[in-house]
N, C-alpha and C. Protein backbone atom coordinates (compact mmCIF):
# COMPACT_ATOMS: atom_id res chain seq x y z
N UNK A 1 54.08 40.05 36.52
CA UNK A 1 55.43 39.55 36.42
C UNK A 1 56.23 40.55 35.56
N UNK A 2 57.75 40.84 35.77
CA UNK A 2 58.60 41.72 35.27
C UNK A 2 58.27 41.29 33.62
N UNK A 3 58.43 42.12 33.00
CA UNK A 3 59.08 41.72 31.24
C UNK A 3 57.77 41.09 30.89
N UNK A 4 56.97 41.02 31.04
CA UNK A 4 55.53 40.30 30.92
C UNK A 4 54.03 41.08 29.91
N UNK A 5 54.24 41.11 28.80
CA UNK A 5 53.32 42.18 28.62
C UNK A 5 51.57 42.24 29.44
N UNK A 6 51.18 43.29 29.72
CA UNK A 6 49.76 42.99 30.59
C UNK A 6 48.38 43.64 29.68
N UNK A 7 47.29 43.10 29.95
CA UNK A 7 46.35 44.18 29.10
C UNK A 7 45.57 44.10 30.24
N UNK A 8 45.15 45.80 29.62
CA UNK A 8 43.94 46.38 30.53
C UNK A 8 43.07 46.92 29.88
N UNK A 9 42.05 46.67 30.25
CA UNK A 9 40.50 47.28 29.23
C UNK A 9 39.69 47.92 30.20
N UNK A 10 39.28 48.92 29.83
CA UNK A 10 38.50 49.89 29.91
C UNK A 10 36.99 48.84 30.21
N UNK A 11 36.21 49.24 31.29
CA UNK A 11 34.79 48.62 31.43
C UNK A 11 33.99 49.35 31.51
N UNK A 12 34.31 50.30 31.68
CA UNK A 12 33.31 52.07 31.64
C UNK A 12 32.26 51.71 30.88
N UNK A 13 30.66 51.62 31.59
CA UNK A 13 29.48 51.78 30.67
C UNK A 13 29.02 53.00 30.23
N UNK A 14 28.70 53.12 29.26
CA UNK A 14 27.98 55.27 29.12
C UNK A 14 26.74 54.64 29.53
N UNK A 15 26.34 55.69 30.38
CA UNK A 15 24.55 55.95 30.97
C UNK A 15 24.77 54.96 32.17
N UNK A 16 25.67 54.45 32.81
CA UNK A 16 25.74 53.50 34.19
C UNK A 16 25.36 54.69 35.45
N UNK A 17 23.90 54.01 35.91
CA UNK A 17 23.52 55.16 36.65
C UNK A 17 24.30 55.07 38.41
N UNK A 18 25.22 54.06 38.31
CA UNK A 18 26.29 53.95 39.38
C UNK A 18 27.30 55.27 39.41
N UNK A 19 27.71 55.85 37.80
CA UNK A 19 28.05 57.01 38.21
C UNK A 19 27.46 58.30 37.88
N UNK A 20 28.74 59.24 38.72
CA UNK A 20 27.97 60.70 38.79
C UNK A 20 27.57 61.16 37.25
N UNK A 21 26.05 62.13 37.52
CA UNK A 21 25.83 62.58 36.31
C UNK A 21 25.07 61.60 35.77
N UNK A 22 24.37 62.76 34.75
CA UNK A 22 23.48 61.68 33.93
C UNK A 22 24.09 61.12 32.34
N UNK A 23 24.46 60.27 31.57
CA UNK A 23 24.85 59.49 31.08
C UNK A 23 24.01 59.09 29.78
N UNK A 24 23.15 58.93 30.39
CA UNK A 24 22.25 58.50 29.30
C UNK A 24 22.64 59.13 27.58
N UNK A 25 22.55 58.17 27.16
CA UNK A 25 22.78 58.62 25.48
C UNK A 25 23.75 59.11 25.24
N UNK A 26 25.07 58.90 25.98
CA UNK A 26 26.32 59.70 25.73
C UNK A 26 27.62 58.47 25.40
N UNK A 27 28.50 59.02 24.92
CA UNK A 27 29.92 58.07 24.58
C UNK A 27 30.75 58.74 25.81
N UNK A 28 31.57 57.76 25.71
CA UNK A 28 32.81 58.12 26.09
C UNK A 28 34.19 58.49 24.94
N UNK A 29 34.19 59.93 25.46
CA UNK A 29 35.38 60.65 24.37
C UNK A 29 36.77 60.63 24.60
N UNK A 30 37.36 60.11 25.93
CA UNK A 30 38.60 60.49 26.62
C UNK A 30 38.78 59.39 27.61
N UNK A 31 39.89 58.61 26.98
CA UNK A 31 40.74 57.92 28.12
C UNK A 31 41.84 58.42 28.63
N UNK A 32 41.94 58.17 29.93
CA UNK A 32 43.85 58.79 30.31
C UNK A 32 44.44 57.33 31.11
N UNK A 33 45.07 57.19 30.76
CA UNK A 33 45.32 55.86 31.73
C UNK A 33 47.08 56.02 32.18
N UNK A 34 47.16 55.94 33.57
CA UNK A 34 48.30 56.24 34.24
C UNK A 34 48.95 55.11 35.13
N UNK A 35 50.20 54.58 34.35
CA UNK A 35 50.60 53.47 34.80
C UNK A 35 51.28 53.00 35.83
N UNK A 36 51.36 54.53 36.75
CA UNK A 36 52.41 54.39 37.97
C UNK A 36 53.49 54.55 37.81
N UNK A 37 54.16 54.61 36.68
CA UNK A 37 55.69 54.16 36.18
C UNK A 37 56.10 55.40 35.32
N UNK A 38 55.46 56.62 35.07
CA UNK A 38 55.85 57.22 34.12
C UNK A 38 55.15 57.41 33.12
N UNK A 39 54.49 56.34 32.42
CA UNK A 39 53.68 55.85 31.62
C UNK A 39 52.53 56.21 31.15
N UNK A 40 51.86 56.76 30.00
CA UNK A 40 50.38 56.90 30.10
C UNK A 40 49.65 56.59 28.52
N UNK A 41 49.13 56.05 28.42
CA UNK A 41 48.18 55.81 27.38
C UNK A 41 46.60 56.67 27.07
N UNK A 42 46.47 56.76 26.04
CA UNK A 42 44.89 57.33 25.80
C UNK A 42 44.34 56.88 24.99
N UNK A 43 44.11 55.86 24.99
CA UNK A 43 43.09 54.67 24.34
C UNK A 43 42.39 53.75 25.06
N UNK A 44 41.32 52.88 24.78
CA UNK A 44 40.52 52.18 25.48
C UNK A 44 40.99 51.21 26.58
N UNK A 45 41.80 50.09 25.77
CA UNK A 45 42.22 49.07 25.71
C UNK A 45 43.92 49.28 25.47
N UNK A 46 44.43 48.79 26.54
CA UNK A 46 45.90 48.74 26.50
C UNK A 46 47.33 47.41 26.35
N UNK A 47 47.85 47.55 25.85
CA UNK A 47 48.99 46.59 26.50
C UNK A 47 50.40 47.40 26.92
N UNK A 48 50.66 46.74 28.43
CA UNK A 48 51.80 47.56 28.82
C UNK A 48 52.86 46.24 29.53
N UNK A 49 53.97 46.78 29.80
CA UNK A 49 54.65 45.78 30.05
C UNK A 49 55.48 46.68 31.22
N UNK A 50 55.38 46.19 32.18
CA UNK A 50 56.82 46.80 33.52
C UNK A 50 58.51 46.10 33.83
N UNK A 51 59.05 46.95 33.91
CA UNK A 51 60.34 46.63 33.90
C UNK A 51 60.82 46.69 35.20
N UNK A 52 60.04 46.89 36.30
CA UNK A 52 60.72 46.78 37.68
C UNK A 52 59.51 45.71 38.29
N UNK A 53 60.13 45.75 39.79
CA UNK A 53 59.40 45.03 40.57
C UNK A 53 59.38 46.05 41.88
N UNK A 54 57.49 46.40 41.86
CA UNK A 54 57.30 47.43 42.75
C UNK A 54 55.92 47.07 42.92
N UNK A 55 55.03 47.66 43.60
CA UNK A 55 53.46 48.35 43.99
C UNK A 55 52.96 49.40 42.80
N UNK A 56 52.97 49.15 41.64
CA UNK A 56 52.15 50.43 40.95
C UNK A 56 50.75 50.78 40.91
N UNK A 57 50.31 52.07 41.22
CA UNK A 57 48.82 52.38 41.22
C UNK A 57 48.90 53.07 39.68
N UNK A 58 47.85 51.85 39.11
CA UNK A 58 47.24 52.09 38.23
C UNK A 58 45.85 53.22 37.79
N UNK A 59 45.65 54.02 37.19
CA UNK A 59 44.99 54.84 37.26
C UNK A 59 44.00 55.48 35.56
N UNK A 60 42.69 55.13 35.28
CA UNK A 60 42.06 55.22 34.21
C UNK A 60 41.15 56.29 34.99
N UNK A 61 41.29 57.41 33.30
CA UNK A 61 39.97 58.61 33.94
C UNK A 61 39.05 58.39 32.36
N UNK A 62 38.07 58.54 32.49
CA UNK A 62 37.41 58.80 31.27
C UNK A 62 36.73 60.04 31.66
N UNK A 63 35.99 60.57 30.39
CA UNK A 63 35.39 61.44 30.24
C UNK A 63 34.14 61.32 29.03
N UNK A 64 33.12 61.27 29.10
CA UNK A 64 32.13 61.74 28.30
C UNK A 64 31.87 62.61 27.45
N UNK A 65 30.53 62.57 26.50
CA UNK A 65 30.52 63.51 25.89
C UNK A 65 29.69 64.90 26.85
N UNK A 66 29.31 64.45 27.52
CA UNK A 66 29.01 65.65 28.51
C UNK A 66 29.74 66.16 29.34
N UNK A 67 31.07 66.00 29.15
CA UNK A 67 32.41 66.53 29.91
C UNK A 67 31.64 65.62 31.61
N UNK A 68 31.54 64.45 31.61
CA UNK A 68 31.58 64.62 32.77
C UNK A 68 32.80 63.31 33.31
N UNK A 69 33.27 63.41 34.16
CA UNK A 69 34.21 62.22 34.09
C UNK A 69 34.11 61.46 35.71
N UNK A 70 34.99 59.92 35.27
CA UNK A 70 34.94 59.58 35.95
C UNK A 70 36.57 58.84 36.47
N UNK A 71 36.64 58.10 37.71
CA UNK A 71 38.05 57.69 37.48
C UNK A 71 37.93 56.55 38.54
N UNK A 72 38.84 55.69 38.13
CA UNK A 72 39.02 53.83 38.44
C UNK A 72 40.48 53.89 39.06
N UNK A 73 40.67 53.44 40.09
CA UNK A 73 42.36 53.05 40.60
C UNK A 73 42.71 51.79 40.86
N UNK A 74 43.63 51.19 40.96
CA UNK A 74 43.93 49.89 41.69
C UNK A 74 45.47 49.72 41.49
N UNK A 75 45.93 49.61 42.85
CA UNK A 75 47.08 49.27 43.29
C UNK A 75 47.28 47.68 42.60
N UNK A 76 48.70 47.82 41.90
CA UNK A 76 48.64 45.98 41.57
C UNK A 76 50.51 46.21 42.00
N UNK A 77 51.29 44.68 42.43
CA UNK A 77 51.89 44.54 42.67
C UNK A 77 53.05 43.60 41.21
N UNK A 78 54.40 43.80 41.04
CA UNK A 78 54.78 43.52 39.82
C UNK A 78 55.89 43.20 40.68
N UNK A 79 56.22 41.47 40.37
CA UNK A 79 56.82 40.87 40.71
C UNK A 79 57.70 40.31 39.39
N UNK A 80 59.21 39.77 39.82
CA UNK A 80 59.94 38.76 38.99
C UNK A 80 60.00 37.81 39.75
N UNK A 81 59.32 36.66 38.92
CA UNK A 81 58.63 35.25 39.48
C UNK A 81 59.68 34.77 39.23
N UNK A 82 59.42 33.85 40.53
CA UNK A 82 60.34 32.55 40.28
C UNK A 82 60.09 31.46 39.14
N UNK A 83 60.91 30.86 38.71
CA UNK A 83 61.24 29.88 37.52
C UNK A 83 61.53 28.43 38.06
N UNK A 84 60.44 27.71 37.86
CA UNK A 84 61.25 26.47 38.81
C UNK A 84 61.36 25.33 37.40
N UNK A 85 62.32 24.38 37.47
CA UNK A 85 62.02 23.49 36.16
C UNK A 85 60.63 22.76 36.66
N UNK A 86 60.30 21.89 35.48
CA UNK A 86 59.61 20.87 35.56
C UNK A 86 59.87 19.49 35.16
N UNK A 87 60.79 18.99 35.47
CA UNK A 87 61.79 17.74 35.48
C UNK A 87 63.30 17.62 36.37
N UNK A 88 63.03 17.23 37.43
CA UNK A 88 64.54 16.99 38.33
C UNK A 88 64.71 15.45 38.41
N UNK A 89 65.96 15.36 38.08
CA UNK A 89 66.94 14.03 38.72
C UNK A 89 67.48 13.83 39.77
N UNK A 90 67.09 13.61 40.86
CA UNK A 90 67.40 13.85 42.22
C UNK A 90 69.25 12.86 41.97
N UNK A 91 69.15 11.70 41.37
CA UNK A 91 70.66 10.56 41.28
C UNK A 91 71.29 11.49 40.31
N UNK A 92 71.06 12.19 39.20
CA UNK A 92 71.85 12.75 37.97
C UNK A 92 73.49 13.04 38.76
N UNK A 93 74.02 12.87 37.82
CA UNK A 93 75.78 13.08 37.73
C UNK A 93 75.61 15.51 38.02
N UNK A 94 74.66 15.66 37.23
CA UNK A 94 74.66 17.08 36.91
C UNK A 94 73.91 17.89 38.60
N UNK A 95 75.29 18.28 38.70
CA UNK A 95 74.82 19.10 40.46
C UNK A 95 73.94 19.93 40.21
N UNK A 96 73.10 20.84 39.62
CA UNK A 96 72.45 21.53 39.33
C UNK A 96 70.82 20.60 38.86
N UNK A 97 70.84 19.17 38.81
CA UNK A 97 69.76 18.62 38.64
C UNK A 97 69.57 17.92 39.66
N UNK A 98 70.31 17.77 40.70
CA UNK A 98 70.00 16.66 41.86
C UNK A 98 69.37 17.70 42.89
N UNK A 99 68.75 18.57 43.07
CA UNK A 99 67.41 19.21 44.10
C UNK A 99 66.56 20.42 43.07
N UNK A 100 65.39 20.16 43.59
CA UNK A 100 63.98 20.85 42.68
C UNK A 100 64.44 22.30 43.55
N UNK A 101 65.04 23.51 42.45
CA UNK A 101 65.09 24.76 43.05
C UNK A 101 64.75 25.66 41.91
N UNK A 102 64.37 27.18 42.30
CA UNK A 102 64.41 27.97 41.44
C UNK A 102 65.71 27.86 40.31
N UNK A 103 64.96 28.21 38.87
CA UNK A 103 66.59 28.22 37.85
C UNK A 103 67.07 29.73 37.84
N UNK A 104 67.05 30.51 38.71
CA UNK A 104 67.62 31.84 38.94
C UNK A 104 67.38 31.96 40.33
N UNK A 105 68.61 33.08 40.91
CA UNK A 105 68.12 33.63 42.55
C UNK A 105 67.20 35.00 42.60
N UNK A 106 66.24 34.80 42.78
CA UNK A 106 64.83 36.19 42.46
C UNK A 106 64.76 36.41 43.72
N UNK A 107 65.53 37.03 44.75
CA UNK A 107 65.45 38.20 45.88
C UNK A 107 65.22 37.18 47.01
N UNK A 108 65.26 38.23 48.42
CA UNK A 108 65.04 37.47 49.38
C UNK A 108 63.44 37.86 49.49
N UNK A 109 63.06 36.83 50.87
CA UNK A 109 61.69 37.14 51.84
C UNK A 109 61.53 36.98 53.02
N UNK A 110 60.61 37.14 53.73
CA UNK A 110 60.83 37.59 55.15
C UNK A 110 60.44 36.12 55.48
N UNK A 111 59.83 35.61 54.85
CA UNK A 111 59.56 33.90 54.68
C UNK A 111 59.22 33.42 53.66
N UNK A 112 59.72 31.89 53.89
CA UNK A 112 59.28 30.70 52.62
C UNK A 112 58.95 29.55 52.74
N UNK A 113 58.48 29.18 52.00
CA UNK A 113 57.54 27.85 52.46
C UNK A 113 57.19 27.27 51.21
N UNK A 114 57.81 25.83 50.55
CA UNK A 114 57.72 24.86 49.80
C UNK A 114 56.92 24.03 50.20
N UNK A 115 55.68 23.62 49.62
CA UNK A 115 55.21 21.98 50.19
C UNK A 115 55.30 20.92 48.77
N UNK A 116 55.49 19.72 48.79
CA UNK A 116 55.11 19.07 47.81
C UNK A 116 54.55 18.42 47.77
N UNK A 117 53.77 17.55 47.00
CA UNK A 117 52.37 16.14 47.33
C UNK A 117 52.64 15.66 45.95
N UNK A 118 52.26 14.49 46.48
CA UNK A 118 52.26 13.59 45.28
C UNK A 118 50.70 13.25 44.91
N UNK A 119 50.68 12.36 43.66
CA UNK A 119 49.57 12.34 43.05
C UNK A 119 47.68 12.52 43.54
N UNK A 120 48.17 11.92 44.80
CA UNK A 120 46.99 11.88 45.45
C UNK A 120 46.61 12.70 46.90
N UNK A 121 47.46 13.72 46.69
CA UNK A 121 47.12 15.31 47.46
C UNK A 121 47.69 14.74 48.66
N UNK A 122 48.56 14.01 48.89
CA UNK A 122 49.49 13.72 50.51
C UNK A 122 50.74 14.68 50.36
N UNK A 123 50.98 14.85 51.38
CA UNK A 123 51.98 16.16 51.68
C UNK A 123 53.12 15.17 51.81
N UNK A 124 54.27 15.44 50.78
CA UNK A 124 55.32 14.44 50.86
C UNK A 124 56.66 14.95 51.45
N UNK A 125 56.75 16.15 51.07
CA UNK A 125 58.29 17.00 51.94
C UNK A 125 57.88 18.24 51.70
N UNK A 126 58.18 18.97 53.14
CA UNK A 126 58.02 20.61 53.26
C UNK A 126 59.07 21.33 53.80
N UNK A 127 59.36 22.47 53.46
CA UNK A 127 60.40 22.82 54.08
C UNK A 127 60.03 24.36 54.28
N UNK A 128 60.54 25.26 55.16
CA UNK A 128 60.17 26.42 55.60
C UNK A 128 61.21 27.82 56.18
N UNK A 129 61.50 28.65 55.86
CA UNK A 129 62.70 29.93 56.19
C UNK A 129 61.81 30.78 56.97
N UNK A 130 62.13 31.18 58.05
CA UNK A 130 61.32 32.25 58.29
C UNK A 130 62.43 33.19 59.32
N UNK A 131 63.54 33.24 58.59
CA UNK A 131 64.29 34.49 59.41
C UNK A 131 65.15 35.93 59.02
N UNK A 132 63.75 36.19 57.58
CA UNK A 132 63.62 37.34 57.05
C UNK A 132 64.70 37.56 55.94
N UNK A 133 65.58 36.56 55.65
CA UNK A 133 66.52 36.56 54.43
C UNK A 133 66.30 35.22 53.34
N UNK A 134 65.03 35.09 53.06
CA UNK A 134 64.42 33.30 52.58
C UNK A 134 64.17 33.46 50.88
N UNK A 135 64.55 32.86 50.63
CA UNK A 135 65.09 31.37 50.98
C UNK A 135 66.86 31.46 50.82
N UNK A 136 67.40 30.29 51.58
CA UNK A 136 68.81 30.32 51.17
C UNK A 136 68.83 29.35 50.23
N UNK A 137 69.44 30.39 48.92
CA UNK A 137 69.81 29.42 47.41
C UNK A 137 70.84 28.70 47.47
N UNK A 138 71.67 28.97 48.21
CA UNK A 138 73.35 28.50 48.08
C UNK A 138 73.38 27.15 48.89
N UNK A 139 72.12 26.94 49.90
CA UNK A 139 72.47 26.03 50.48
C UNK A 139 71.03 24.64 50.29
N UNK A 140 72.08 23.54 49.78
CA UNK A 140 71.58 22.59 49.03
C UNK A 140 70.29 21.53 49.81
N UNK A 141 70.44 21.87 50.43
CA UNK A 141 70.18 21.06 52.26
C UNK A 141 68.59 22.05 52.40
N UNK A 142 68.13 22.98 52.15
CA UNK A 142 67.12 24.06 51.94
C UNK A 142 66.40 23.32 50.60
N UNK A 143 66.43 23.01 49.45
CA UNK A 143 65.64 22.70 48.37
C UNK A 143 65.52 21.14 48.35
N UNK A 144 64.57 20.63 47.80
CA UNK A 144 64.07 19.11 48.07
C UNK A 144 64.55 18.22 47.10
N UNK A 145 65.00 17.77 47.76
CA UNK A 145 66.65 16.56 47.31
C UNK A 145 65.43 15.53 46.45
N UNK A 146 64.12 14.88 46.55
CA UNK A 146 63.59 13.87 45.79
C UNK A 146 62.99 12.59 47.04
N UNK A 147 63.47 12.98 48.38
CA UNK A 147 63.06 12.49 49.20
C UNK A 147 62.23 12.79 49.86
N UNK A 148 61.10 11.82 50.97
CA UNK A 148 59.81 11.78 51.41
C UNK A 148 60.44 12.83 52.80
N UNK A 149 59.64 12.66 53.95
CA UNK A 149 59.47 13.68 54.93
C UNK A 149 60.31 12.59 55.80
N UNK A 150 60.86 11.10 55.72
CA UNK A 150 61.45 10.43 56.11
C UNK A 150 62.84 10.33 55.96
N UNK A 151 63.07 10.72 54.64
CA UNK A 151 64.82 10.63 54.01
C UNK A 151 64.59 9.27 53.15
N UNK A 152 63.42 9.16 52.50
CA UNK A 152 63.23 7.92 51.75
C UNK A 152 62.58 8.37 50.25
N UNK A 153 63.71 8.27 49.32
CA UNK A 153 63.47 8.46 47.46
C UNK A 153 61.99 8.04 47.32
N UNK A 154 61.45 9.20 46.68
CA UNK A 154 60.29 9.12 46.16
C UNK A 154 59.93 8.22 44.99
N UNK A 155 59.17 7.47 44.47
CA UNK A 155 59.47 7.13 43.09
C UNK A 155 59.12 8.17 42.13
N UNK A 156 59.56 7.56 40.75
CA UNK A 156 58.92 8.37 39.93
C UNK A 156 57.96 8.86 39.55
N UNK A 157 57.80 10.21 38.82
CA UNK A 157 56.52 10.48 38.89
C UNK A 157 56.25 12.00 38.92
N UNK A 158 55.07 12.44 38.31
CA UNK A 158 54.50 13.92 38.92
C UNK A 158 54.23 14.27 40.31
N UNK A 159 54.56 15.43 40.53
CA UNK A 159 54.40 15.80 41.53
C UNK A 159 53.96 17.49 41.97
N UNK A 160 53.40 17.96 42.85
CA UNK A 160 52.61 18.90 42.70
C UNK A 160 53.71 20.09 43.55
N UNK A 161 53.82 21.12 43.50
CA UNK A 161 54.10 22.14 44.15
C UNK A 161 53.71 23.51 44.92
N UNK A 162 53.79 23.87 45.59
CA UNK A 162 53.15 25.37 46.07
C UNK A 162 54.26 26.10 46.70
N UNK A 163 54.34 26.88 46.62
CA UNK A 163 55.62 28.18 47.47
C UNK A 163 54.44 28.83 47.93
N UNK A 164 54.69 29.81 49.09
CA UNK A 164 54.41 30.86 49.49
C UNK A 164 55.78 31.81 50.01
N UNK A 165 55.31 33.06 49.68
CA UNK A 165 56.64 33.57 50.00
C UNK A 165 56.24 35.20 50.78
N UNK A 166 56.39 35.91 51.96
CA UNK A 166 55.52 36.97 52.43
C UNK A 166 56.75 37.84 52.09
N UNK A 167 56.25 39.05 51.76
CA UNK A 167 57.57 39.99 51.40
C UNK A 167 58.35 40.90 52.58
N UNK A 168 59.22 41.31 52.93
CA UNK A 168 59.43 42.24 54.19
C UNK A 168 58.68 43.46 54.16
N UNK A 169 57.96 44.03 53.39
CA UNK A 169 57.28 44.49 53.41
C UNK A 169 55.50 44.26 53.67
N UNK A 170 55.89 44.27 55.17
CA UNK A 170 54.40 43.76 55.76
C UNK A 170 53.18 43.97 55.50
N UNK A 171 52.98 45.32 54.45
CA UNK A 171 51.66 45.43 53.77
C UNK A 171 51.19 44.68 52.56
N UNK A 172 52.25 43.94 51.97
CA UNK A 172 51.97 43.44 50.43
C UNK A 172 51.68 42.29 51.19
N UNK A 173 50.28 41.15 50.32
CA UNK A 173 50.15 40.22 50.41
C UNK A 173 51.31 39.00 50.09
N UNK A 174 51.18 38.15 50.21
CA UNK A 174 51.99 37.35 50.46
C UNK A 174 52.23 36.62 49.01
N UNK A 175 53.06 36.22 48.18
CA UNK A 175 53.36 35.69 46.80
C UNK A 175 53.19 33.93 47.23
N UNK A 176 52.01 33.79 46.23
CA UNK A 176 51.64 31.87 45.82
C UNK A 176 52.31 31.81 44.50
N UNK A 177 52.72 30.53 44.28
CA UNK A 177 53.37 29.83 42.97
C UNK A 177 53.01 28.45 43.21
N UNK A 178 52.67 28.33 42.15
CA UNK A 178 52.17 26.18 42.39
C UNK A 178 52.61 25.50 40.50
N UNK A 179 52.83 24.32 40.67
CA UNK A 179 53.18 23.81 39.64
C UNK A 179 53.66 22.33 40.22
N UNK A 180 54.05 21.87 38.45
CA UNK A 180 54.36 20.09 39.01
C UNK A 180 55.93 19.84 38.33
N UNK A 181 56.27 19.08 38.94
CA UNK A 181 57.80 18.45 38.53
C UNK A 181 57.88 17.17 38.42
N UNK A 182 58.24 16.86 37.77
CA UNK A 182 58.63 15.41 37.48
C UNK A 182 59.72 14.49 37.86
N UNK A 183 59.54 13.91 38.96
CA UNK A 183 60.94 13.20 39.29
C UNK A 183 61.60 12.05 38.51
N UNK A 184 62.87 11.88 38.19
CA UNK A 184 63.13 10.71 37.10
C UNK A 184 64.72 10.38 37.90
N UNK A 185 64.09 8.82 38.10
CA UNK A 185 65.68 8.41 38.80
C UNK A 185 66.41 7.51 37.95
C-alpha cells in the first residue's frame, strides 16, 4: 500500500548448500538491496516505504566472505487501497452516510465486484462494473444503499465485505479487500 512503511529481511543462510559455492563456515559481508524506485539500502534488514503505485522489482544481492555471491528478486505490486468506513446509516439525514462506499476515489478498473453477507455467510447484495472504467463513484445507484438483493432494508448489524478489482493491466493479478460494516438505522 502507498505511504505504508514495509520491512524486508534478508533470509540468506551462510553454508546453504542450495547455493552456488561452498559456504561452509563463512558470513555474509555485503548486502545491496534495490528497491525498484531509485532506492537502495546495504543492510540486512530493511524498512522502506513507496510513494507511487506501480510493479516494483525488488532486488537483494549478498555476498560472502568468500566473495561469492548470490541474488533474490521479486516483483511486488504497490497499490493505494481503498478506504471503506466501518459504520453506514443507510436512513441518516448525512448524504455521504446513506451508501457503504470507498471514503476517497482510488482510480479506475477494468472491473469491480462488491459482495456482501451477513452474519451467517449468505450473500445479501452484489453488485458488479465490468466496462473497463470501475467503479463509478459519482453514481449512488453503484454502492449498496443497506438493502437485500430484493430492495428490502437489512437490519442491523455486522456485515462482511469483499471487493475484487482486476487492473487494465492484464498481467497484474487482480486486487482482494474484505472487511465488515456495520449497518445502523
Amino acid at each position: 500500500m502507498i505511504n505504508t512503511e514495509l520491512r524486508f529481511t534478508d533470509q540468506s543462510v551462510p553454508g546453504n548448500p542450495r547455493s552456488s559455492g561452498n559456504h561452509n563456515g563463512t558470513d555474509i559481508l555485503l548486502w545491496h538491496w534495490d528497491m525498484g524506485d531509485n532506492t537502495t539500502y546495504n543492510t540486512p534488514n530493511i524498512l522502506h516505504t513507496y510513494t507511487s503505485e506501480n510493479v516494483f522489482t525488488v532486488q537483494l544481492v549478498v555476498v560472502d566472505s568468500n566473495f561469492c555471491s548470490d541474488t533474490a528478486q521479486k516483483n511486488i505490486r504497490v497499490v493505494d487501497d481503498f478506504i471503506f468506513p466501518n459504520v453506514f446509516a443507510p436512513e441518516s439525514d448525512v448524504q455521504q452516510n446513506k451508501v457503504f462506499q470507498p471514503l476517497e476515489k482510488k482510480g479506475h478498473y477494468a472491473t469491480f465486484e462488491m459482495h456482501i453477507y451477513n452474519r451467517w455467510g449468505n450473500l445479501v447484495w452484489k453488485q458488479q462494473c465490468r466496462n473497463g472504467n470501475c467503479p463509478d463513484y459519482d453514481d449512488e445507484d453503484f454502492w449498496w444503499n443497506g438493502t437485500n438483493s430484493h430492495g428490502k432494508p437489512v437490519s442491523e448489524g455486522v456485515y462482511f465485505w469483499i471487493v475484487k478489482a482486476t487492473y487494465k493491466q492484464s498481467s497484474l493479478s487482480p486486487l482482494y479487500l474484505n472487511g465488515t460494516v456495520t449497518v445502523i438505522r
